[in-house]
Every structure is written in C-alpha cells, then in structure tokens.
C-alpha atoms as a PDB file:
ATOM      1  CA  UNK A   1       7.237  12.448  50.729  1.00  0.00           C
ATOM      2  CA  UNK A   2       5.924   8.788  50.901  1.00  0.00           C
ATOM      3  CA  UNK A   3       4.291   7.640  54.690  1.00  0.00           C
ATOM      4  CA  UNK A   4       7.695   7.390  56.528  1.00  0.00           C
ATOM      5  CA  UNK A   5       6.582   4.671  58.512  1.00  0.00           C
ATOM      6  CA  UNK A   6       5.978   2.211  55.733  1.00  0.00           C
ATOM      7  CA  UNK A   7       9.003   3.459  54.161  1.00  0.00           C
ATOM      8  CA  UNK A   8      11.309   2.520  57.157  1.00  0.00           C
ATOM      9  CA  UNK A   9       9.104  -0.932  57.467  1.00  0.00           C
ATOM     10  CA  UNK A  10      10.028  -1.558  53.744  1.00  0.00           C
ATOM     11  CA  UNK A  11      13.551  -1.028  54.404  1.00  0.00           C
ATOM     12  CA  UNK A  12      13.782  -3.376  57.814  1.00  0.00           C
ATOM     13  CA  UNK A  13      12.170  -5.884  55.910  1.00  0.00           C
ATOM     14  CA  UNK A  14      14.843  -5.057  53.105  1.00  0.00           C
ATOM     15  CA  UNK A  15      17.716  -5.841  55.357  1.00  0.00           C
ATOM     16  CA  UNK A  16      16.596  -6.963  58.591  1.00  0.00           C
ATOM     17  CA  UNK A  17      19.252 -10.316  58.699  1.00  0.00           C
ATOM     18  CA  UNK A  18      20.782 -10.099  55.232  1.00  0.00           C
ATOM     19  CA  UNK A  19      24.819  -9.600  55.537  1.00  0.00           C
ATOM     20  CA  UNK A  20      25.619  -7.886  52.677  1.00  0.00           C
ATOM     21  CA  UNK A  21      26.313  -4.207  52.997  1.00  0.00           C
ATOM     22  CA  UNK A  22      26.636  -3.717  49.234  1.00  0.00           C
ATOM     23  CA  UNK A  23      23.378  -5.584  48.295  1.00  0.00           C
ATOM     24  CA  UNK A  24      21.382  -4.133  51.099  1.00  0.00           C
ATOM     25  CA  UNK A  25      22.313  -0.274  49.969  1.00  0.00           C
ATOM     26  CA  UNK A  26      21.320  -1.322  46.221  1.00  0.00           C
ATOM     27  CA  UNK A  27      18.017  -2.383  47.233  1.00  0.00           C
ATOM     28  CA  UNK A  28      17.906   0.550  49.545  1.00  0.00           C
ATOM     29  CA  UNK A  29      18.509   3.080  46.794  1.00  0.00           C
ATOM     30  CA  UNK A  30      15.996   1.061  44.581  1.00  0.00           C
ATOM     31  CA  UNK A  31      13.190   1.268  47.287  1.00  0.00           C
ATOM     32  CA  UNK A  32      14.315   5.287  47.556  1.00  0.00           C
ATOM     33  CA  UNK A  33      14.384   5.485  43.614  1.00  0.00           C
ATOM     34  CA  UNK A  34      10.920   3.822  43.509  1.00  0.00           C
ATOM     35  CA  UNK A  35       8.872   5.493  46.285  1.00  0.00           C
ATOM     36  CA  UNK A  36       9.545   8.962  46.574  1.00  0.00           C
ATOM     37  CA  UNK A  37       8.406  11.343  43.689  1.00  0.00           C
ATOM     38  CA  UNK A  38      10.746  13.793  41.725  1.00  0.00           C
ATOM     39  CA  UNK A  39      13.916  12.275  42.531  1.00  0.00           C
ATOM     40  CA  UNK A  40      16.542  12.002  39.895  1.00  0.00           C
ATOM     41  CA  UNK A  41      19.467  10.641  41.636  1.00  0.00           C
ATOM     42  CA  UNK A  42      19.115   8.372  44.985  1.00  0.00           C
ATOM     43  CA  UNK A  43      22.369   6.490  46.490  1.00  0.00           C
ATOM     44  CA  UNK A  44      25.438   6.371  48.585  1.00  0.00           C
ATOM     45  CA  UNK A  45      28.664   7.474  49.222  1.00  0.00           C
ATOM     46  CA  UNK A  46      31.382   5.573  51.347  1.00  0.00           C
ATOM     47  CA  UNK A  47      34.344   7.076  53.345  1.00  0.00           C
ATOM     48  CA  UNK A  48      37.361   4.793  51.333  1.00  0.00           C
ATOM     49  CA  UNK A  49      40.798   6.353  52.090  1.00  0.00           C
ATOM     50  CA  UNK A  50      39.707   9.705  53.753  1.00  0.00           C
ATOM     51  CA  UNK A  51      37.282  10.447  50.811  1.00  0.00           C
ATOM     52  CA  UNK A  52      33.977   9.604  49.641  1.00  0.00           C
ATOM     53  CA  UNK A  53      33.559   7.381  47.158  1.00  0.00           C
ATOM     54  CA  UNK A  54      30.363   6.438  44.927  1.00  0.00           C
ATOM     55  CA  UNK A  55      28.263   3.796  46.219  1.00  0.00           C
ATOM     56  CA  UNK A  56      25.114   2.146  45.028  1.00  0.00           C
ATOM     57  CA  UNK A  57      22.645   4.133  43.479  1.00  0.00           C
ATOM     58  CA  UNK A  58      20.131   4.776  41.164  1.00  0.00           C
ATOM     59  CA  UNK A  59      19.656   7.219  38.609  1.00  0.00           C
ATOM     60  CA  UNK A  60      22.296   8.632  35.667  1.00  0.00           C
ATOM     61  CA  UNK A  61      26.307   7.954  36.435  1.00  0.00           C
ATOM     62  CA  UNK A  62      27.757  10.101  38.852  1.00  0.00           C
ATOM     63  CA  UNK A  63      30.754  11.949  40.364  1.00  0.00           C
ATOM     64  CA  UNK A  64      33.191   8.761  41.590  1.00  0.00           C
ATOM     65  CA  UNK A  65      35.154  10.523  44.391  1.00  0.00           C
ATOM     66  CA  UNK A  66      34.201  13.276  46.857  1.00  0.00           C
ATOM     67  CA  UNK A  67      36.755  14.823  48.988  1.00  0.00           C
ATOM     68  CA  UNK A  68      35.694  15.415  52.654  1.00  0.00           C
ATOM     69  CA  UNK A  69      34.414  18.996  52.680  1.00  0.00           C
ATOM     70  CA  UNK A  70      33.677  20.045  49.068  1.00  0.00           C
ATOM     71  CA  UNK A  71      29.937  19.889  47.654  1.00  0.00           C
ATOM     72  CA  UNK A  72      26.708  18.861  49.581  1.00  0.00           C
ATOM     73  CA  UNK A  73      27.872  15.261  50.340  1.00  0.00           C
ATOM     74  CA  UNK A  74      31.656  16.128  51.338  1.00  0.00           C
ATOM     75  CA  UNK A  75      30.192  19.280  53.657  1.00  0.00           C
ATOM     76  CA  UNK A  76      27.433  16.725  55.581  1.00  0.00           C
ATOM     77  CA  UNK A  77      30.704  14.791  56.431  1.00  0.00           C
ATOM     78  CA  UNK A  78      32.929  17.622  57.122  1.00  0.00           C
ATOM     79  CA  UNK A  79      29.992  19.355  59.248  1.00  0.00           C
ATOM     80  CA  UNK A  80      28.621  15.965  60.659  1.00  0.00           C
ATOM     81  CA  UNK A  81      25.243  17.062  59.825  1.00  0.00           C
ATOM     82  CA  UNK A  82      22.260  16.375  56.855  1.00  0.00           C
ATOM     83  CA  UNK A  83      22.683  19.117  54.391  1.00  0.00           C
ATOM     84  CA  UNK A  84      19.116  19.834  52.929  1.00  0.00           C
ATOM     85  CA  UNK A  85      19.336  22.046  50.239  1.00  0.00           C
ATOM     86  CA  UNK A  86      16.603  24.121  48.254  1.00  0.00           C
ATOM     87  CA  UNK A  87      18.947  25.512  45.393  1.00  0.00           C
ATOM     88  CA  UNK A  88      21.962  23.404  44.455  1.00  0.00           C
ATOM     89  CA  UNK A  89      23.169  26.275  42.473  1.00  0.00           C
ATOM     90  CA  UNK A  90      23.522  28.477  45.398  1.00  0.00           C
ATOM     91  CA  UNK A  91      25.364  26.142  47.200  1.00  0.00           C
ATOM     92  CA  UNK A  92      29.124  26.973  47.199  1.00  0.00           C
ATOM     93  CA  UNK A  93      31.129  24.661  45.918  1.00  0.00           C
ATOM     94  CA  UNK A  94      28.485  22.526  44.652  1.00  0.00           C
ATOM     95  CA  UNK A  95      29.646  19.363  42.235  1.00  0.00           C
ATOM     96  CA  UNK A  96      27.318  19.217  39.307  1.00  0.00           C
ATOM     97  CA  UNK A  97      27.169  15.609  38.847  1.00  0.00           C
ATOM     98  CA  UNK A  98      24.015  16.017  37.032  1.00  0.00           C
ATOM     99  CA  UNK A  99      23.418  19.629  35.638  1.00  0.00           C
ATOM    100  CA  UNK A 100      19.416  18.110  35.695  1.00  0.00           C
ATOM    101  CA  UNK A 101      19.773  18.411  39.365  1.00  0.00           C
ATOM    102  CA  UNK A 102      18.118  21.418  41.531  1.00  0.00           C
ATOM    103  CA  UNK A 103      18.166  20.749  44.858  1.00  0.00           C
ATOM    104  CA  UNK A 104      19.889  18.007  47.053  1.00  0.00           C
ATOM    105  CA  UNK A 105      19.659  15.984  50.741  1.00  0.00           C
ATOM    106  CA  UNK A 106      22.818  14.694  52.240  1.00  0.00           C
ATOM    107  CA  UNK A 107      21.841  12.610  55.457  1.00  0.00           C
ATOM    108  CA  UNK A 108      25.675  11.050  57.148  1.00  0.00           C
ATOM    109  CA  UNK A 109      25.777   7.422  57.916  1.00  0.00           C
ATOM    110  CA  UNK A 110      27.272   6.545  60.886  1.00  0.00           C
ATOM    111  CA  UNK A 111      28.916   3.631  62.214  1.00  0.00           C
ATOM    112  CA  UNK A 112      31.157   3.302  65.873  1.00  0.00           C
ATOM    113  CA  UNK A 113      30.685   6.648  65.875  1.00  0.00           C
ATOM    114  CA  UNK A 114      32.097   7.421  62.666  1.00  0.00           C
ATOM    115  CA  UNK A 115      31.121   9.142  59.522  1.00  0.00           C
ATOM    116  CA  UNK A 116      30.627   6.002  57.186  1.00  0.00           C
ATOM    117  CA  UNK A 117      29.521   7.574  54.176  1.00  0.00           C
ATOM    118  CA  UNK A 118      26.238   9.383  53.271  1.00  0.00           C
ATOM    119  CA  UNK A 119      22.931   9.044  52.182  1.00  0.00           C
ATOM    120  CA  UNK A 120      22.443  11.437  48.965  1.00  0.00           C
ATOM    121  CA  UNK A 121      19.108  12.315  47.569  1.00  0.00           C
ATOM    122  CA  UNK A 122      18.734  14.590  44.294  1.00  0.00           C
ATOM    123  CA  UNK A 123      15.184  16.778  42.596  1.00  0.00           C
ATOM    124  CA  UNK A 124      15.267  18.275  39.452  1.00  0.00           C
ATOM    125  CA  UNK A 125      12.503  20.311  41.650  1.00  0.00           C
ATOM    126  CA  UNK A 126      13.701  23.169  43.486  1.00  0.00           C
ATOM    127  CA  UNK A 127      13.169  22.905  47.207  1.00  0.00           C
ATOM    128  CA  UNK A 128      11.866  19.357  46.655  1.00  0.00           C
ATOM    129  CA  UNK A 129      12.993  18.166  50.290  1.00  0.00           C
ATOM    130  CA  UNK A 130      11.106  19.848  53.576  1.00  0.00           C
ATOM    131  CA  UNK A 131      12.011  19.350  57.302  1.00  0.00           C
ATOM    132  CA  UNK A 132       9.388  16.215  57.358  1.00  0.00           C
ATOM    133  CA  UNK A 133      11.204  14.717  54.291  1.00  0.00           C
ATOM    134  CA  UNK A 134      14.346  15.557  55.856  1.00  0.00           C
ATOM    135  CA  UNK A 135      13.162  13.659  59.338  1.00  0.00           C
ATOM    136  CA  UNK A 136      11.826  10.483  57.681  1.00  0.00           C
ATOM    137  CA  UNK A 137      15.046   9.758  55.778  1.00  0.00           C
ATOM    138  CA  UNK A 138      17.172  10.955  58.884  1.00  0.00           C
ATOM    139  CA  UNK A 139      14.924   7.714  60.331  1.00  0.00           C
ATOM    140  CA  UNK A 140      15.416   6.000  56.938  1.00  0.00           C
ATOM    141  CA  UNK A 141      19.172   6.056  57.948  1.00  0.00           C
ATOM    142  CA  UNK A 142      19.563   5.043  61.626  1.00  0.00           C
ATOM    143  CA  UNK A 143      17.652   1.939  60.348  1.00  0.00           C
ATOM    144  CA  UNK A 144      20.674   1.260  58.170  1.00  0.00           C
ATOM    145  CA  UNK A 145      23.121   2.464  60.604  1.00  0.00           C
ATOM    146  CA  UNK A 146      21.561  -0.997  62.575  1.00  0.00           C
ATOM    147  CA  UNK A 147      20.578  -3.356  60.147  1.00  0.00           C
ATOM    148  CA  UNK A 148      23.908  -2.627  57.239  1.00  0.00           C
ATOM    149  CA  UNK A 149      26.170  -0.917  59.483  1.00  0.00           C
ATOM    150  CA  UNK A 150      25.819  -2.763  62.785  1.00  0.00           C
ATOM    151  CA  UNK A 151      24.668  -0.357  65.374  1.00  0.00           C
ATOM    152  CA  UNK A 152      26.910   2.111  67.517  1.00  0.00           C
ATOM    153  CA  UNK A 153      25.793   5.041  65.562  1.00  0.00           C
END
C-alpha cells in the first residue's frame, strides 16, 4: 500500500469543509482508484431501505443492491467488522460482480453508531490486501466517518 499518512492527508484535504456526501465519496474512490496499485474496483455501498446499495466508485459497473449478510460487503455489515479477504472464490456466498476480481476489503462506515454503508476495495491479485493495508484504510474511513458522515462513529 501507498504511505497511509499522506493518503489520509489527501483525503482531509479532499473533504475537510465540503458538504456533499455524494461528491466527497467520488473523489474519495478516485484518490483510492489512483493511489493504491492492483486495484480493479474501489467504491461504496450505502445502507438505503435495509440493504446496500451501490455508491460511488471507480472501476467496471457493478452489483446495484446488496442484501445485509450475503457476499463480502453484506457480511462486514451483518458482522460489523472489515472483511479482508485473500481468495474471493473461497468466500461463501461471494457476489461476482467482476469475475476479474480475486480478492476483496470490506471496511463498514459508521455514522451515530450505525452501519452507514461500506468501504469496498477489489485486486485481481490474490491476497492483495495485508493487515497494514487493512489498518490504513480502517484510518482512511474514520476520516470519512468525520469529515462526510459527521462524527459519532
């Protein structure tokens, strides 16, 4: 992974004062998209009605709805916890979005204490994230859950 210092300095300089939560998780994605190496899918998904539902991202077109407890991103909400995951095709109940895809990090987004949505990062590189990648984007996140969110994580 990138430095994740700069990377979370990039993003509060992103969104630091700008009110729009739509905006602020395009350019998010984009920064995600543009700094960290062997990615092929980096966005969001948004709790909308009980279920997740696709957010901004970048890469190709994607799965619209998620329901809470099937795949990577519906078990991080389910389980309240990052999912990082070495070999999507192990992973039961996996949703192939992208058959290109390999292996996967699902970070939750919190907000009042509350699920929000989730942070979704995809490799066509097996066991592309590690703990340290894992820790710098759960950091990557609680600056969102602040800045786009509005605290009370």
């Amino acid at each position: 992974m990138t430095d994740n210092h700069a990377l979370c300095a990039a993003l509060s300089a992103l969104t630091e004062g700008v009110p729009h939560r739509i905006a602020n998780l395009a350019n998010a994605s984009a920064l995600l998209y543009d700094v960290l190496p062997d990615l092929n899918w980096a966005g969001f998904y948004l709790m909308e009605g009980g279920r997740l539902v696709l957010g901004p991202f970048q890469g190709k077109p994607a799965c619209i709805e998620i329901a809470v407890g099937r795949g990577v991103c519906g078990t991080a909400v389910a389980e309240n916890a990052a999912q990082r995951v070495p070999d999507v095709h192990a992973f039961p109940g996996h949703i192939a979005c992208d058959g290109a895809s390999n292996s996967e990090l699902v970070i939750p987004i919190h907000m009042g204490g509350a699920v929000v949505g989730v942070l979704d990062l995809d490799s066509p590189v097996f066991d592309r994230f590690s703990e340290a990648d894992q820790a710098g984007l759960e950091a990557f996140v609680r600056i969102l859950e602040e800045t786009v969110f509005g605290g009370d994580a």
